[in-house]
N, C-alpha and C. Protein backbone atom coordinates (compact mmCIF):
# COMPACT_ATOMS: atom_id res chain seq x y z
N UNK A 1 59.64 146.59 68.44
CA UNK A 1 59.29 146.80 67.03
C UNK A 1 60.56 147.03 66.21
N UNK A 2 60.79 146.49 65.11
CA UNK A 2 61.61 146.53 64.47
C UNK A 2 61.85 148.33 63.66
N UNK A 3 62.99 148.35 63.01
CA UNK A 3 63.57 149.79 62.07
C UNK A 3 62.56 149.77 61.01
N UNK A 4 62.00 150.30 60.38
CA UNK A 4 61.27 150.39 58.90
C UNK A 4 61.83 151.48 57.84
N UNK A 5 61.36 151.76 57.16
CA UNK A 5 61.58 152.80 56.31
C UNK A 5 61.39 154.15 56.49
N UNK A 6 60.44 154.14 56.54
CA UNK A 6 60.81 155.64 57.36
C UNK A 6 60.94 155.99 58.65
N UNK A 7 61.74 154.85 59.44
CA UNK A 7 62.88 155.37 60.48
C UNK A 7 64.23 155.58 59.55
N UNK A 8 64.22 155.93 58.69
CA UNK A 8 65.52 155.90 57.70
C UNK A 8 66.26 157.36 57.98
N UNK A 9 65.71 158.04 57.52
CA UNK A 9 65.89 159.42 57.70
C UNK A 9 66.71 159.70 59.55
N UNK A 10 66.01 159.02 60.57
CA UNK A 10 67.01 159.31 61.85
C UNK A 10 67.56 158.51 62.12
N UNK A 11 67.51 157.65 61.75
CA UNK A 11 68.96 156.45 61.85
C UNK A 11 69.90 156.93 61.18
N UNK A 12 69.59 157.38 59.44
CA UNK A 12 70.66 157.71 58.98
C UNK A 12 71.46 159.02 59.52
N UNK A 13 70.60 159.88 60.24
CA UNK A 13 70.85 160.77 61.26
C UNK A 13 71.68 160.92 62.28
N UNK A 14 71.40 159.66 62.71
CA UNK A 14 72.02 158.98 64.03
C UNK A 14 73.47 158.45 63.99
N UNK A 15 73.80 157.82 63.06
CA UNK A 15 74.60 157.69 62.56
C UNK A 15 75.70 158.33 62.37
N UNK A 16 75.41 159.38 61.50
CA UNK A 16 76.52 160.97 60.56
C UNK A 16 76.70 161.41 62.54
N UNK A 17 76.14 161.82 63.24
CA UNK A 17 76.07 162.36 64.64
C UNK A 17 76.73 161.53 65.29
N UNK A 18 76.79 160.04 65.72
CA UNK A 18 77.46 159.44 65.96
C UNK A 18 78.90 159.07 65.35
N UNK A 19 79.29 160.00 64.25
CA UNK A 19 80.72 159.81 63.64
C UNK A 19 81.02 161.39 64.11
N UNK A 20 80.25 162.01 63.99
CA UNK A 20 80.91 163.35 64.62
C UNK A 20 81.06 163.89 65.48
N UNK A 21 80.56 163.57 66.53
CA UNK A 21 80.49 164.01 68.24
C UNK A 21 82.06 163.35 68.71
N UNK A 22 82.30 161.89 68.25
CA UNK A 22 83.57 161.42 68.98
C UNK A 22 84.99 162.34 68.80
N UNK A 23 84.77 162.42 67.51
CA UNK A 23 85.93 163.14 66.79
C UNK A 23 85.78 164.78 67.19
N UNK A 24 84.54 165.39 67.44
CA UNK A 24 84.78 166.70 67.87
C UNK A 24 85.20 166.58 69.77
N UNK A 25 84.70 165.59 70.18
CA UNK A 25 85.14 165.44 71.58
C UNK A 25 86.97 165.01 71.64
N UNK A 26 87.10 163.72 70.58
CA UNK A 26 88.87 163.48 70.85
C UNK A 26 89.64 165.02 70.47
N UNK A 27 89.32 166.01 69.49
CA UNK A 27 89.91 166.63 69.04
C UNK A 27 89.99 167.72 70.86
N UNK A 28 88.42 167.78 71.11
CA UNK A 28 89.20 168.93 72.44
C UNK A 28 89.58 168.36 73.53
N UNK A 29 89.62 166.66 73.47
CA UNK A 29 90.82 166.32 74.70
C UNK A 29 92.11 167.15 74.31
N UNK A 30 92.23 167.56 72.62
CA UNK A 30 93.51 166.95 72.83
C UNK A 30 94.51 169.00 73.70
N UNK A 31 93.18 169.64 73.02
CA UNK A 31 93.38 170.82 73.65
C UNK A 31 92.98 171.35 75.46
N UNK A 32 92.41 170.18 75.76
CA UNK A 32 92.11 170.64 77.07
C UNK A 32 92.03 169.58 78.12
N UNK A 33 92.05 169.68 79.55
CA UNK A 33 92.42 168.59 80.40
C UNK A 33 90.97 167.81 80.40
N UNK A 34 91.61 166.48 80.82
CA UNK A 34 90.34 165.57 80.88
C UNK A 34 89.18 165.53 82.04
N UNK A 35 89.78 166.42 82.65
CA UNK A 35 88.93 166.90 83.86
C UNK A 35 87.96 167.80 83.69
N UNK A 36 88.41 168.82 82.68
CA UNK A 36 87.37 169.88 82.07
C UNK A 36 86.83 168.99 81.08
N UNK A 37 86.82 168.27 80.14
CA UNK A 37 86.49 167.47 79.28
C UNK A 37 84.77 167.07 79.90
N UNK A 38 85.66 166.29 80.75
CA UNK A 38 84.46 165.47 81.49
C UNK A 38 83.24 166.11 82.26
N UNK A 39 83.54 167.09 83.26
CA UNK A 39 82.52 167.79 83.56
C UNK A 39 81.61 168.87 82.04
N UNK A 40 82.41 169.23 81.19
CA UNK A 40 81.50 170.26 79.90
C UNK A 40 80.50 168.90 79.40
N UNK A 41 80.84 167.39 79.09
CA UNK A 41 79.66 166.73 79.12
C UNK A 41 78.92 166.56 79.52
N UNK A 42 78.43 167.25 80.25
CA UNK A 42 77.51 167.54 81.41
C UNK A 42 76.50 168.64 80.65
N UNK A 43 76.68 169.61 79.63
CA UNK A 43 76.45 170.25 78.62
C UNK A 43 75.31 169.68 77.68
N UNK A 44 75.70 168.06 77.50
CA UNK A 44 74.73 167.17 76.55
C UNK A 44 73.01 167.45 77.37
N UNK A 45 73.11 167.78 78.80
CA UNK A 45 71.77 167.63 79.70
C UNK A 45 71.13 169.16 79.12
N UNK A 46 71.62 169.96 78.77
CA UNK A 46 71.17 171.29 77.97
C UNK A 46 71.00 171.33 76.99
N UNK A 47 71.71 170.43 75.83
CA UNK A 47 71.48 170.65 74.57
C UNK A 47 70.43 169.40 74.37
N UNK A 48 70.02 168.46 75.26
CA UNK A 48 68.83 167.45 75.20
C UNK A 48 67.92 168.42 75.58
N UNK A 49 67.43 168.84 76.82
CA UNK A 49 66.30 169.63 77.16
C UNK A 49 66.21 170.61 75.89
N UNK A 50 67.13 170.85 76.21
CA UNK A 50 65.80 172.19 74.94
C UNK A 50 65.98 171.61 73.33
N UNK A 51 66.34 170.87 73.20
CA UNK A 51 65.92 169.89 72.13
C UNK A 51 64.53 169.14 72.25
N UNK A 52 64.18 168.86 73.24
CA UNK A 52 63.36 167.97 73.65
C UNK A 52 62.34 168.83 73.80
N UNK A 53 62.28 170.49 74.56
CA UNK A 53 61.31 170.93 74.36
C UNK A 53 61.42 171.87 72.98
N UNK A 54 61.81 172.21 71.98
CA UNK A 54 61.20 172.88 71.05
C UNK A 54 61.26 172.20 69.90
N UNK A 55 61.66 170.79 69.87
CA UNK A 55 61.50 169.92 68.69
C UNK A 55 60.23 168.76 68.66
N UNK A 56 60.56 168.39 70.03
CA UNK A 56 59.13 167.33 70.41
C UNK A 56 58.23 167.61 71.64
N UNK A 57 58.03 169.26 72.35
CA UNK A 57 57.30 169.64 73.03
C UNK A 57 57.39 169.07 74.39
N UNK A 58 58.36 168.56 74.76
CA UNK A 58 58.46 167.59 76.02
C UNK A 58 58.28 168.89 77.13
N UNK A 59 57.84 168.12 78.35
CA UNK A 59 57.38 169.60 78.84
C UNK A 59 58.75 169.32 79.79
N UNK A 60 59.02 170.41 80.66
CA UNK A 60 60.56 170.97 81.14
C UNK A 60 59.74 171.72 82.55
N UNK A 61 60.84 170.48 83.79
CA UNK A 61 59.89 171.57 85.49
C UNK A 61 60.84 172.92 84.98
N UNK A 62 60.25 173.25 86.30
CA UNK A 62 61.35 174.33 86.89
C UNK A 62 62.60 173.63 87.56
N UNK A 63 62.51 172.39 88.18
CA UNK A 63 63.97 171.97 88.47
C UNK A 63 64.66 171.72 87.50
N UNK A 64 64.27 171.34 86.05
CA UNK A 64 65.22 171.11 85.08
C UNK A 64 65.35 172.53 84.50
N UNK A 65 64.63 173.65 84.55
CA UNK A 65 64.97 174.72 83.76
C UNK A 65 66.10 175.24 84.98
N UNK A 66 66.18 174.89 85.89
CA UNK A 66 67.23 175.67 86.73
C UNK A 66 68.80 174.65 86.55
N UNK A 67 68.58 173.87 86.39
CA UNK A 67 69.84 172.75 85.84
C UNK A 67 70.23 173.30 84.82
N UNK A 68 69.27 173.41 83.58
CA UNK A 68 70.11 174.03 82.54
C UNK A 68 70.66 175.38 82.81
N UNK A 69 70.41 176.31 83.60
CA UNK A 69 71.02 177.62 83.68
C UNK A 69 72.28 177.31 84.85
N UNK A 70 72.46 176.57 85.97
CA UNK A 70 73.30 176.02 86.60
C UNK A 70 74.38 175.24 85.65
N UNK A 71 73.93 174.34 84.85
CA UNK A 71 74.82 173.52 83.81
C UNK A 71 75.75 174.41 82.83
N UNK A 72 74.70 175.60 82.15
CA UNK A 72 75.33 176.16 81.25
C UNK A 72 76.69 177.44 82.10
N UNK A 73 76.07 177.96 83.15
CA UNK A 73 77.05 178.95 83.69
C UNK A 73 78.54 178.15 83.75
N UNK A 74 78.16 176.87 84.46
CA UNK A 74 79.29 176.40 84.61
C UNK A 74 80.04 175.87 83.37
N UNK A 75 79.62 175.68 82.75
CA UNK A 75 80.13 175.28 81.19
C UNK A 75 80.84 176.46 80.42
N UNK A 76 80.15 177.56 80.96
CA UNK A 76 81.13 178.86 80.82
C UNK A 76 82.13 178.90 81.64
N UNK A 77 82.22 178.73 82.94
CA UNK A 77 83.50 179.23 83.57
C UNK A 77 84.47 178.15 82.53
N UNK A 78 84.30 177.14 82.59
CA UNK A 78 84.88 175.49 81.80
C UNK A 78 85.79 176.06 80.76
N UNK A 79 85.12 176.95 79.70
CA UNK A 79 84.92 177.31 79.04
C UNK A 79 86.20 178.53 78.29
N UNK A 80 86.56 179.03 79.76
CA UNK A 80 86.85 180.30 79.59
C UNK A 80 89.14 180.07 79.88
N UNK A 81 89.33 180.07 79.02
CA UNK A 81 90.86 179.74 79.23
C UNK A 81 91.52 180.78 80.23
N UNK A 82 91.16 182.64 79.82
CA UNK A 82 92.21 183.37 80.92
C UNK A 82 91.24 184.31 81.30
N UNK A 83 90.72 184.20 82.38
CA UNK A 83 89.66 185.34 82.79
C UNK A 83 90.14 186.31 83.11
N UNK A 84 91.23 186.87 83.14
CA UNK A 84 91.91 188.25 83.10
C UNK A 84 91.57 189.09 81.79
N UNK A 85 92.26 188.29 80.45
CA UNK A 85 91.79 188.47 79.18
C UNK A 85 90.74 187.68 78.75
N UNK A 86 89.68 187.04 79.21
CA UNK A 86 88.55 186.52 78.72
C UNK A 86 88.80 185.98 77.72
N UNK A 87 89.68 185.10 77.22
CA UNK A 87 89.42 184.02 76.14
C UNK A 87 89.04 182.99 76.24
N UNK A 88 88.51 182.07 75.29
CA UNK A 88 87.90 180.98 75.40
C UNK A 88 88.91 179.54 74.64
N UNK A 89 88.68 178.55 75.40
CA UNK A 89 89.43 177.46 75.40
C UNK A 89 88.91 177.05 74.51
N UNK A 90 89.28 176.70 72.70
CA UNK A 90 89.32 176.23 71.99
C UNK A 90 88.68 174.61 72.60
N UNK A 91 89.61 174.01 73.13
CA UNK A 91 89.13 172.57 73.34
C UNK A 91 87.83 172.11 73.80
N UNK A 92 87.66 173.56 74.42
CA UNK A 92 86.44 173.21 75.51
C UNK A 92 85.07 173.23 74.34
N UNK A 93 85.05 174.33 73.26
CA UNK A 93 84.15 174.83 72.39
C UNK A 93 84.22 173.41 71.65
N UNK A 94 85.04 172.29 71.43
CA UNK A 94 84.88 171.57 70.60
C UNK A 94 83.96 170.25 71.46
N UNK A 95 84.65 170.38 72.65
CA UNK A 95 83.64 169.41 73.53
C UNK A 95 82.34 169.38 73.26
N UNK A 96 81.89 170.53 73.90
CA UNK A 96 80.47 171.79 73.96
C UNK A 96 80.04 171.56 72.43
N UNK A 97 80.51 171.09 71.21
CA UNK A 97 79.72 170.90 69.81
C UNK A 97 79.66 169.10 69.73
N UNK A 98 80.54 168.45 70.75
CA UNK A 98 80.24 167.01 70.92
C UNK A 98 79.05 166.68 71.73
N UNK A 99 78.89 168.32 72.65
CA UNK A 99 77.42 167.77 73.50
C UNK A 99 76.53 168.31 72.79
N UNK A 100 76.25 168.63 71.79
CA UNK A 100 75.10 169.20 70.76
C UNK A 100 74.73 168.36 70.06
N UNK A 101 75.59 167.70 69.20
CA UNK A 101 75.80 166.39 68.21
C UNK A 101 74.88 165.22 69.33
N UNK A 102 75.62 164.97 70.69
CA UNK A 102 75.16 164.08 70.93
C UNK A 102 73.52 164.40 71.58
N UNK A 103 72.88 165.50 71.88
CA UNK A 103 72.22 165.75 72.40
C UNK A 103 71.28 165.66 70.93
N UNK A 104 71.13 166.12 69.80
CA UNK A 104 70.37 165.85 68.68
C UNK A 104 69.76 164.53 68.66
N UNK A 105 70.95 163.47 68.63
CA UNK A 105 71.06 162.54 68.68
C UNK A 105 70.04 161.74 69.96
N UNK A 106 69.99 162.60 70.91
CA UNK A 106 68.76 161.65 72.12
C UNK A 106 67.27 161.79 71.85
N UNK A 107 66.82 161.52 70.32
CA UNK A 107 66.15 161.91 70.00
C UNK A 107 64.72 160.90 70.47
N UNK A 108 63.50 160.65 70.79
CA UNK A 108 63.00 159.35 71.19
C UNK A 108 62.26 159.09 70.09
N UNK A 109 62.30 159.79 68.67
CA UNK A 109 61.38 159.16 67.55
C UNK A 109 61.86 157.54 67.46
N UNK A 110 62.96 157.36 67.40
CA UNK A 110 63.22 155.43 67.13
C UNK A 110 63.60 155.08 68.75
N UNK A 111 63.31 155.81 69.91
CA UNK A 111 62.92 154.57 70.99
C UNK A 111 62.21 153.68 71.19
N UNK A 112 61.44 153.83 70.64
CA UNK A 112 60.25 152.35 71.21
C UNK A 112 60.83 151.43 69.76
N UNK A 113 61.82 151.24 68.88
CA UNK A 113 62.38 150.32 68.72
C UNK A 113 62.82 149.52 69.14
N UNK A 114 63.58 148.12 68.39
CA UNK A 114 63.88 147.49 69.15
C UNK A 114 65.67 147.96 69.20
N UNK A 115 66.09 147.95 70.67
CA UNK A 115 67.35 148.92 71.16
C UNK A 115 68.41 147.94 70.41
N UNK A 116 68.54 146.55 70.92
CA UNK A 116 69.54 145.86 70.06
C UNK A 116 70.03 146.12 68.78
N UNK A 117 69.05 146.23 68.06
CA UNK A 117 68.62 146.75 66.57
C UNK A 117 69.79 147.84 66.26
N UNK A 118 69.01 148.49 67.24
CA UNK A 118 69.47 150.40 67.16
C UNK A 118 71.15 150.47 67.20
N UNK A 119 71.58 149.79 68.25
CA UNK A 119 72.74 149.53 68.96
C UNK A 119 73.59 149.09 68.17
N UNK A 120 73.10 147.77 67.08
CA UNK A 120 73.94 147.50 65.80
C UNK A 120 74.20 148.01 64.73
N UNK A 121 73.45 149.28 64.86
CA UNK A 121 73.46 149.55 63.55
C UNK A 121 74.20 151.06 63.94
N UNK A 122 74.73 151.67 65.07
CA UNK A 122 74.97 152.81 65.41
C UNK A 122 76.63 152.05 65.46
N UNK A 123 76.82 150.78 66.11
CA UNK A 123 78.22 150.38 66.83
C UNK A 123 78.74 150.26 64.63
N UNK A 124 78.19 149.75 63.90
CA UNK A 124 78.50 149.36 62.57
C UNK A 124 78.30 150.42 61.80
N UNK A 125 77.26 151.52 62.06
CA UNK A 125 77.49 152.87 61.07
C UNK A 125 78.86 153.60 61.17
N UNK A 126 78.35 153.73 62.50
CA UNK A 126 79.38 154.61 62.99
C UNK A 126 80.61 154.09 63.49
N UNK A 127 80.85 153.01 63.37
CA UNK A 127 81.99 152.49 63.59
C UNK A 127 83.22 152.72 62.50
N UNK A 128 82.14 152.01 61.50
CA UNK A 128 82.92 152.12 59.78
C UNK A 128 82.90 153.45 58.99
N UNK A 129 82.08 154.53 59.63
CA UNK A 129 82.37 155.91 59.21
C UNK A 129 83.08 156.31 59.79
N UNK A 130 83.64 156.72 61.01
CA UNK A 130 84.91 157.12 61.91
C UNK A 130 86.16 155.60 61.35
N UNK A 131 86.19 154.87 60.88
CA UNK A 131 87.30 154.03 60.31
C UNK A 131 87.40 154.75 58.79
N UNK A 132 86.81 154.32 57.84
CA UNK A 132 86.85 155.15 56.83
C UNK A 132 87.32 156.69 56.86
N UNK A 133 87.13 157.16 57.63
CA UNK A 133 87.88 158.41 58.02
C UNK A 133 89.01 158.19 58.52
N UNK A 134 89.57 157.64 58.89
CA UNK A 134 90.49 157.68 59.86
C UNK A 134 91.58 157.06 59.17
N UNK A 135 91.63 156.14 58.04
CA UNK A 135 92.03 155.71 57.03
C UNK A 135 92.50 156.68 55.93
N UNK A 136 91.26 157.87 55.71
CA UNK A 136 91.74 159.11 54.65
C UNK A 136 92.85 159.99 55.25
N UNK A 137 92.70 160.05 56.80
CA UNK A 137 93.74 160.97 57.51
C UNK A 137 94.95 160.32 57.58
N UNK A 138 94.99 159.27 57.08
CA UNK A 138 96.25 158.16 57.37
C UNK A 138 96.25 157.89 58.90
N UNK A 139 95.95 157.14 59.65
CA UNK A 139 95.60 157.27 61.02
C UNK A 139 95.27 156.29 61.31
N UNK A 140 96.05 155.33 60.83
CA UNK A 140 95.98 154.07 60.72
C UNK A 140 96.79 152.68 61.53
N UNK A 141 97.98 153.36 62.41
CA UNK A 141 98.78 152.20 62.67
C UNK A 141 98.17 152.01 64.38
N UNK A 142 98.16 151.07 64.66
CA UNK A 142 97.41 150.50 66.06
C UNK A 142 97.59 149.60 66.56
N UNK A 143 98.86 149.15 67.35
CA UNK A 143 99.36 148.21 68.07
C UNK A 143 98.22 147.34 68.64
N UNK A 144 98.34 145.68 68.28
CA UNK A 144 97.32 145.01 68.74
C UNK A 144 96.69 144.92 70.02
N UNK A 145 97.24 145.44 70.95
CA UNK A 145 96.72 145.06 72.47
C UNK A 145 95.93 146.73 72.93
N UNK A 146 96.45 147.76 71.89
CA UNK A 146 95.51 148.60 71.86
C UNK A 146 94.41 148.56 71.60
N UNK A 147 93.98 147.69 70.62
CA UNK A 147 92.97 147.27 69.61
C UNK A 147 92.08 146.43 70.22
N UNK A 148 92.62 145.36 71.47
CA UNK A 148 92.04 144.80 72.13
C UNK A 148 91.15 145.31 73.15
N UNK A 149 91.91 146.33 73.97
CA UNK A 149 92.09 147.11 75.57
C UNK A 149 90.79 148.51 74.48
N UNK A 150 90.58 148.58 73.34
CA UNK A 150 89.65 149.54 72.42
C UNK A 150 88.31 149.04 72.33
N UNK A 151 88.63 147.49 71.82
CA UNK A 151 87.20 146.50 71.78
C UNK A 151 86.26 146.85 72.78
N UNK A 152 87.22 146.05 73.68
CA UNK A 152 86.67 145.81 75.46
C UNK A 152 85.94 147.22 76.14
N UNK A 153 86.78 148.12 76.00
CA UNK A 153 86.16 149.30 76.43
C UNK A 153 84.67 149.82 75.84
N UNK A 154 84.81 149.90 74.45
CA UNK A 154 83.70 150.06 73.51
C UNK A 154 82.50 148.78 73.90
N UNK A 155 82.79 147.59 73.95
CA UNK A 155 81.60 146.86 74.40
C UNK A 155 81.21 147.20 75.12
N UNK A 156 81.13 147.73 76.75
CA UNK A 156 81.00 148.30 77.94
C UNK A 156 80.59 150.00 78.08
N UNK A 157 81.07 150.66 77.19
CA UNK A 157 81.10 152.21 77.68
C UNK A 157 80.44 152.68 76.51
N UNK A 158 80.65 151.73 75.44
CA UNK A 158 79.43 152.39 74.20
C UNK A 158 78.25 151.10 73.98
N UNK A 159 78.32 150.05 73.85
CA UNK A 159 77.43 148.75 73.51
C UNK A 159 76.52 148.76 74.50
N UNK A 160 76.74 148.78 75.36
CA UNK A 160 75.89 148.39 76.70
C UNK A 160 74.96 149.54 77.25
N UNK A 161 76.18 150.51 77.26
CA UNK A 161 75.87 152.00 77.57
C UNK A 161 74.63 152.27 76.66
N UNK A 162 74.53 152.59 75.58
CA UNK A 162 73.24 152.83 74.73
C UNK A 162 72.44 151.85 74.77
N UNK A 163 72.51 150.45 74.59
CA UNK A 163 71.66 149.83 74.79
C UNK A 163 70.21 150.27 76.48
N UNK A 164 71.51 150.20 77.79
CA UNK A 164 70.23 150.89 78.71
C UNK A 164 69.81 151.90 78.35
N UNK A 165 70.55 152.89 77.85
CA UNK A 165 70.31 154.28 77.75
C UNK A 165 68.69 154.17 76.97
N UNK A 166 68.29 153.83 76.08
CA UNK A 166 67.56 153.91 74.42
C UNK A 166 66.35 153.27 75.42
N UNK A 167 66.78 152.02 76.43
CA UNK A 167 64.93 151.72 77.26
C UNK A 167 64.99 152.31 78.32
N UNK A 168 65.86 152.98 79.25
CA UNK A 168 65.10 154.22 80.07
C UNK A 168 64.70 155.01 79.09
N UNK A 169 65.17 156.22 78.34
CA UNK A 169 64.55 156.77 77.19
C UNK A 169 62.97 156.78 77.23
N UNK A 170 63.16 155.18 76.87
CA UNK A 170 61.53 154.68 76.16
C UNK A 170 60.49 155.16 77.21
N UNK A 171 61.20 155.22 78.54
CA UNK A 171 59.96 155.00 79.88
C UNK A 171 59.67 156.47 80.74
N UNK A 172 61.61 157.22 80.39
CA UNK A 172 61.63 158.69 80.61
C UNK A 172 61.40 159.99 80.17
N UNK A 173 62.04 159.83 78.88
CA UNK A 173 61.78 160.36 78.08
C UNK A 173 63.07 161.21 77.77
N UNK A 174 63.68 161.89 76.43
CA UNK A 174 64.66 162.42 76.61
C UNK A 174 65.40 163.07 77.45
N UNK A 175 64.35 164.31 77.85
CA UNK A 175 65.23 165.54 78.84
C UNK A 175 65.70 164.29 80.46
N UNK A 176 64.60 163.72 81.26
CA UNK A 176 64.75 163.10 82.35
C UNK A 176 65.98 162.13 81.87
N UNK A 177 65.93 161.38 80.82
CA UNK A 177 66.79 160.32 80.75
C UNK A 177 68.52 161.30 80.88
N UNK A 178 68.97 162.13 80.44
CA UNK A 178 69.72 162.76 80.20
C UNK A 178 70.07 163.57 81.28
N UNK A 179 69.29 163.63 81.79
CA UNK A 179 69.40 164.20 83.35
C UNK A 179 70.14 163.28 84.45
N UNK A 180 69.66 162.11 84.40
CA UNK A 180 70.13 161.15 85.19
C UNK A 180 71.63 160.71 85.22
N UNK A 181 72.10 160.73 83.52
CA UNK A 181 72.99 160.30 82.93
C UNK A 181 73.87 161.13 82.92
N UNK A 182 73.91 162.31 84.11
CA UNK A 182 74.58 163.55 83.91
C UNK A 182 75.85 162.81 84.99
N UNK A 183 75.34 161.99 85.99
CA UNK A 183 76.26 161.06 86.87
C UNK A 183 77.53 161.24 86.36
N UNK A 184 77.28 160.70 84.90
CA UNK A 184 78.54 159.89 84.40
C UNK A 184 80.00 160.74 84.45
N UNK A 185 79.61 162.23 83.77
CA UNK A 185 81.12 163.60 84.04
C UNK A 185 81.58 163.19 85.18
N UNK A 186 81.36 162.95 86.43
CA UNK A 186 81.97 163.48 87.48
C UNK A 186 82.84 162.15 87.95
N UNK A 187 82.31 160.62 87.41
CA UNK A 187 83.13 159.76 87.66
C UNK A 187 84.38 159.57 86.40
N UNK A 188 84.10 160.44 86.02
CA UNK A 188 84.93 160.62 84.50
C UNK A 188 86.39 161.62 85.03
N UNK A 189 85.67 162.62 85.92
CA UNK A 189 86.30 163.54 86.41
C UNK A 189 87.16 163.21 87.24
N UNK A 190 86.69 162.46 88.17
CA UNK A 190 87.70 161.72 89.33
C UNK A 190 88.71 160.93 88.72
N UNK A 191 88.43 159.87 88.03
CA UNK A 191 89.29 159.34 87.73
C UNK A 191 90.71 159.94 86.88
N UNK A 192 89.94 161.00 85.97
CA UNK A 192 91.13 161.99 85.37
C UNK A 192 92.07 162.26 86.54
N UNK A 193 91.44 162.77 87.55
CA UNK A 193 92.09 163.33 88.32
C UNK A 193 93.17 162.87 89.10
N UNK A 194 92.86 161.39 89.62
CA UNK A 194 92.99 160.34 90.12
C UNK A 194 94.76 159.59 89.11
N UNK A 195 94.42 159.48 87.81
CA UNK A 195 94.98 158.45 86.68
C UNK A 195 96.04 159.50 86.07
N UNK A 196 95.50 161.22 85.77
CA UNK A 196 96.71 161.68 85.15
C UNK A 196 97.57 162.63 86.21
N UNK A 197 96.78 163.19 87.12
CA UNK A 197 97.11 163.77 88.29
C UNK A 197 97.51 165.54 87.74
N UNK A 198 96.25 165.43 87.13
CA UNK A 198 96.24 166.83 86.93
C UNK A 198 95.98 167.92 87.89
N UNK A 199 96.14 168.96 87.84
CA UNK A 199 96.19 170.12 88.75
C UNK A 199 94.79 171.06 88.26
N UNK A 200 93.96 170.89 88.99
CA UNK A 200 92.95 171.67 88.36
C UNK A 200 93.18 173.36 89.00
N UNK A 201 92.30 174.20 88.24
CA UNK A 201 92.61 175.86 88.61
C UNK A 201 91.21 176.12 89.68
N UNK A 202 91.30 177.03 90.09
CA UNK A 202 90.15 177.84 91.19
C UNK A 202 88.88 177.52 90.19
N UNK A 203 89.01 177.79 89.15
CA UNK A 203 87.51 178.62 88.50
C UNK A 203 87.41 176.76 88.58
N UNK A 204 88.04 175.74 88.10
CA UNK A 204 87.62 174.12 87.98
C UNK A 204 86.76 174.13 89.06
N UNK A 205 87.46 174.47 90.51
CA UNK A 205 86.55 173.97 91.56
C UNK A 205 84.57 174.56 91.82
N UNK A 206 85.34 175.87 91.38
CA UNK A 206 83.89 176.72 91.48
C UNK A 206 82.73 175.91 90.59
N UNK A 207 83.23 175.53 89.26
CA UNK A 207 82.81 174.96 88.47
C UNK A 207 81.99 173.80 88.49
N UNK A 208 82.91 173.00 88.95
CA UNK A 208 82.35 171.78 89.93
C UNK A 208 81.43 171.82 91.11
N UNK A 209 81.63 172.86 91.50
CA UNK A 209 80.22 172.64 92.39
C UNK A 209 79.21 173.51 92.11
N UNK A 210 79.00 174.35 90.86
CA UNK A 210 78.54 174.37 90.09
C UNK A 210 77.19 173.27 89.83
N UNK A 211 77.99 172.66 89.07
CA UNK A 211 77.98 171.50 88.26
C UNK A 211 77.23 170.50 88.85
N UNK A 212 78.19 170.15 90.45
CA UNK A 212 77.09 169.24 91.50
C UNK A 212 75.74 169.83 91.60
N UNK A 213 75.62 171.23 91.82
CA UNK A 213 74.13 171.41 92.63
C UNK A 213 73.28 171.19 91.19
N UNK A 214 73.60 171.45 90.19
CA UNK A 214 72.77 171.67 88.53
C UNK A 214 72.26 169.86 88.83
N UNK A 215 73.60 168.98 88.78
CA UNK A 215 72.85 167.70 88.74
C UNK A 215 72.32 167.06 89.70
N UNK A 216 72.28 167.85 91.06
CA UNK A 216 71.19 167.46 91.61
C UNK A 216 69.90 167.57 91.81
């Protein structure tokens, strides 16, 4: 089924959320490792469930209410920069408002659309609202083979990616679909690990397995 008019209101929704989740997520790479990055998206599976149940009544087992309390602890240790003095990692809090944004955003009122649809109009809203921005910040110069190696990635990790995402959705329903999709942190994680050869701390590991038993 095609967009109508009053899908207007969450598209246009969808959209503003889709220009702000990226930019609150690049901003706490830039404060925190990509290893913590990647597992706090794991966060989006908490801020979908209980989106899902107190906005559209979706009902929630007990295995997913124990994920979210598994998900969120660990999102605290994530979270927590010096547990001697208990402060909290700036970067991480900005992640953690990219998995809120995007978790609003898994909304299933325009799933049973048609996803292509959806997909063009999220890759072109939000494409040209994060450009238009990015233009006011002056933030503008971008070596061509960046631009290329940017395309390519974005067809694949955002085009494609939402496109399945939006028809499981249709058949799962938010909280389950989001659950599944929790996979994705930990191959995110490896490879950080793997590509920048970061040194993760004690509380990372605890964290992480954490993290494993929540998404299983």
């Amino acid at each position: 089924a095609p967009l109508t008019k009053k899908d207007m209101p969450y598209t246009v929704g969808m959209v503003v959320l889709d220009i702000a989740a990226p930019i609150f997520l690049m901003v706490g790479l830039t404060m925190t490792t990509a290893a913590n990055a990647s597992l706090l998206n794991n966060f989006e599976i908490v801020a979908t469930a209980v989106i899902a149940l107190f906005i559209f009544r979706e009902a929630i087992s007990r295995r997913l209410w124990l994920t979210i309390v598994l998900v969120t602890i660990s999102s605290a240790i994530l979270s927590v920069e010096d547990v001697t003095s208990f402060t909290f990692s700036y970067g991480s809090i900005f992640v953690l408002l990219a998995c809120v944004c995007w978790g609003l955003e898994n909304t299933r009122m325009i799933s049973h659309k048609d996803p292509l649809e959806i997909v063009v109009i999220k890759g072109f809203g939000s494409g040209l609202g994060s450009l238009v921005l990015a233009f006011f910040l002056v933030e503008n110069a971008l070596p061509l083979v960046y631009g290329v190696c940017t395309l390519l990635l974005g067809f694949v990790a955002y085009g494609l990616s939402i496109f399945f995402y939006i028809y499981a959705q249709r058949y799962l329903g938010a909280a389950k679909t989001s659950a599944y999709y929790a996979l994705a942190p930990f191959m995110a994680t490896a490879l950080s690990l793997v590509i920048f050869r970061e040194k993760p701390s004690i509380s990372f590991f605890i964290a992480l397995l954490i993290m494993a038993v929540g998404t299983y």
